[in-house]
N, C-alpha and C. Protein backbone atom coordinates (compact mmCIF):
# COMPACT_ATOMS: atom_id res chain seq x y z
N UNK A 1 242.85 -43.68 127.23
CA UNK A 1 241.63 -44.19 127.86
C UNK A 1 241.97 -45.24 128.91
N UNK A 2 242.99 -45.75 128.86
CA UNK A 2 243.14 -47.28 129.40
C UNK A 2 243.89 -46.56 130.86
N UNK A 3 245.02 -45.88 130.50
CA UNK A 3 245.47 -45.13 131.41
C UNK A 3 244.32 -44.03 132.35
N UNK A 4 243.29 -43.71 131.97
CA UNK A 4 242.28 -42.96 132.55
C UNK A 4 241.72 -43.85 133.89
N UNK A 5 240.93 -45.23 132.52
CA UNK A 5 240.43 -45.90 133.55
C UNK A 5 240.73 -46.46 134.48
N UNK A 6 242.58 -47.13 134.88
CA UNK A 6 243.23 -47.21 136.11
C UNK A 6 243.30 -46.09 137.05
N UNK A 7 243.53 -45.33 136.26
CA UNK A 7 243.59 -43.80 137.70
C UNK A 7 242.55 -43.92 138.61
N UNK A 8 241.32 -44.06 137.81
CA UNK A 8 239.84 -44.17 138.45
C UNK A 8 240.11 -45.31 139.33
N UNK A 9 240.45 -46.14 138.43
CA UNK A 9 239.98 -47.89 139.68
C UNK A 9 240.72 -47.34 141.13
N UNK A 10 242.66 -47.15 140.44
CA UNK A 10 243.21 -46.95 142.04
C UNK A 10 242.71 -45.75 142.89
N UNK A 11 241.60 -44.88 142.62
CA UNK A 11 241.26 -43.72 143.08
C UNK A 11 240.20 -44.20 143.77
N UNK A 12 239.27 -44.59 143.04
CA UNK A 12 238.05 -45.00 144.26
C UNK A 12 237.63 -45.75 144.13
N UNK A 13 237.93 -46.94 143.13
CA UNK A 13 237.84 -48.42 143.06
C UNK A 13 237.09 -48.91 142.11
N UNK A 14 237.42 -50.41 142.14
CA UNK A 14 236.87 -51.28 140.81
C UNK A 14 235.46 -51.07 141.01
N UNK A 15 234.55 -51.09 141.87
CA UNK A 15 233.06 -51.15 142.18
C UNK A 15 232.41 -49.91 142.13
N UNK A 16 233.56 -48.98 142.22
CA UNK A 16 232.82 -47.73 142.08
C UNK A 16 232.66 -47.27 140.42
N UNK A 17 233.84 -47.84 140.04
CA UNK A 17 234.13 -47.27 138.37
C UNK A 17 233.44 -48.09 137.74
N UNK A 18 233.13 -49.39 137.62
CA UNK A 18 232.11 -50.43 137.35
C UNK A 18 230.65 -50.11 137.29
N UNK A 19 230.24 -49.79 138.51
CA UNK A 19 229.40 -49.21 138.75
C UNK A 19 228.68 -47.91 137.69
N UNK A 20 229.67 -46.85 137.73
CA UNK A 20 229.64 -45.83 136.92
C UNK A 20 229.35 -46.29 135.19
N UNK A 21 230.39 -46.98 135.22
CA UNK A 21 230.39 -47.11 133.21
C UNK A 21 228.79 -47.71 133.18
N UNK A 22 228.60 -48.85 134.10
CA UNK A 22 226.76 -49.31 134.02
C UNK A 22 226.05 -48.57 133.61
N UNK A 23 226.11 -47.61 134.46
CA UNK A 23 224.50 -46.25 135.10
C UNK A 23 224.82 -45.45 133.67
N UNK A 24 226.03 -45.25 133.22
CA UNK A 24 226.23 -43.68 132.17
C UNK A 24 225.64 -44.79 130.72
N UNK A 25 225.65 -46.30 130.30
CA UNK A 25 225.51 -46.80 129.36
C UNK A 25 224.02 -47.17 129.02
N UNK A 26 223.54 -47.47 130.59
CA UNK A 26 221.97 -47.94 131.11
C UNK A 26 221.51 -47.00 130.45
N UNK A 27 222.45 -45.48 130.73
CA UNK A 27 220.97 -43.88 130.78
C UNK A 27 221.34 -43.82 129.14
N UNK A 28 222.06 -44.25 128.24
CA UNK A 28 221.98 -44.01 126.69
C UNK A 28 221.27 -45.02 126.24
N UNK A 29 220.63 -46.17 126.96
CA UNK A 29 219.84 -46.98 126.45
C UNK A 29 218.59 -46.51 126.82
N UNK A 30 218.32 -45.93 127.60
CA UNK A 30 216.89 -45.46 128.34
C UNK A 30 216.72 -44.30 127.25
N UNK A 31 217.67 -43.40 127.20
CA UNK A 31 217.57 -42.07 126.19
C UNK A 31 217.06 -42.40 125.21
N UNK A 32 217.69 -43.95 124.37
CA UNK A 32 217.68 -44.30 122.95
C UNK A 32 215.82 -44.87 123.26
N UNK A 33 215.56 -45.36 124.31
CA UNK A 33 214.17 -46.33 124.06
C UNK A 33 213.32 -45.17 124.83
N UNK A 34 213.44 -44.05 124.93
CA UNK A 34 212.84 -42.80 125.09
C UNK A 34 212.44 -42.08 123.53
N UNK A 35 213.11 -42.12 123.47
CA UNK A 35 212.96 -41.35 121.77
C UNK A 35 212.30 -42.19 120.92
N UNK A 36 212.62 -43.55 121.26
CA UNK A 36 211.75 -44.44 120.12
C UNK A 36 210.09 -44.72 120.64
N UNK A 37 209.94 -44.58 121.74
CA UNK A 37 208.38 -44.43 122.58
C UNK A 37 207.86 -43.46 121.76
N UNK A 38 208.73 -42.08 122.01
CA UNK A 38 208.17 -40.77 121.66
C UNK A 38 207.58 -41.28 119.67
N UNK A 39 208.41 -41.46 119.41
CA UNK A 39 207.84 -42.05 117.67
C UNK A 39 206.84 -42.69 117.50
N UNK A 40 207.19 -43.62 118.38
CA UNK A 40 205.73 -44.71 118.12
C UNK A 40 204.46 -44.02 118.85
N UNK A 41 205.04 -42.64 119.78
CA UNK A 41 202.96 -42.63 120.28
C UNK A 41 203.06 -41.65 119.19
N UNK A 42 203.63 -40.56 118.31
CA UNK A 42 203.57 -39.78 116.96
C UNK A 42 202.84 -40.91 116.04
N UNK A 43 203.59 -41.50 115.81
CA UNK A 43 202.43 -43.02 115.00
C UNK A 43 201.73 -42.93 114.93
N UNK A 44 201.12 -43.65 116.04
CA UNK A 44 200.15 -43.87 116.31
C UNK A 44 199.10 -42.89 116.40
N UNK A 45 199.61 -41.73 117.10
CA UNK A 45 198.31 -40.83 116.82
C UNK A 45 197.95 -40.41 115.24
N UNK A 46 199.14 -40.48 114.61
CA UNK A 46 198.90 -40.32 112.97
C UNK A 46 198.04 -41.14 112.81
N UNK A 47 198.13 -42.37 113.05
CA UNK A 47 197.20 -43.45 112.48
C UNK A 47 196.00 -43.39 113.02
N UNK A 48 195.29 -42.67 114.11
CA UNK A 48 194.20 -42.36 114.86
C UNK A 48 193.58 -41.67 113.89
N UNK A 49 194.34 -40.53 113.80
CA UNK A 49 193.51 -39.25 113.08
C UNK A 49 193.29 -39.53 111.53
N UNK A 50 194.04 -40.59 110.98
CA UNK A 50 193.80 -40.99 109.68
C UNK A 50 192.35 -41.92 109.46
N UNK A 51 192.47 -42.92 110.43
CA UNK A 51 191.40 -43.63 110.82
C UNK A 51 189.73 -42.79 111.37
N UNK A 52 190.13 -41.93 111.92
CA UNK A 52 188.54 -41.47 111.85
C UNK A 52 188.31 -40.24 111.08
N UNK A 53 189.39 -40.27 110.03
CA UNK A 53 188.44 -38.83 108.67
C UNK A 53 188.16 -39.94 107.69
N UNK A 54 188.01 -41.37 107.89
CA UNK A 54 187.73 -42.17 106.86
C UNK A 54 186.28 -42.74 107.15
């Protein structure tokens, strides 16, 4: 890995590879707080439809 990530730096640079690891870690945090949205509006609509057969 360590050897990977120098190839990259001397290939197209510290700002570009920097750059990269950001955007690919950002989009597994967006993925992860995507999926947890998706739960909570499931919730919630559970809790809708529970709330008005009562």
């Amino acid at each position: 890995m360590e050897q990977t990530a120098l190839t990259a730096i001397s290939t197209v640079g510290f700002p570009i590879v920097v750059t990269f690891y950001l955007l690919t870690s950002f989009q597994k945090s967006m993925d992860r707080l995507s999926g947890e949205i998706a739960r909570l509006t499931e919730f919630l609509q559970v809790m809708e439809r529970e709330h008005r057969f009562k």
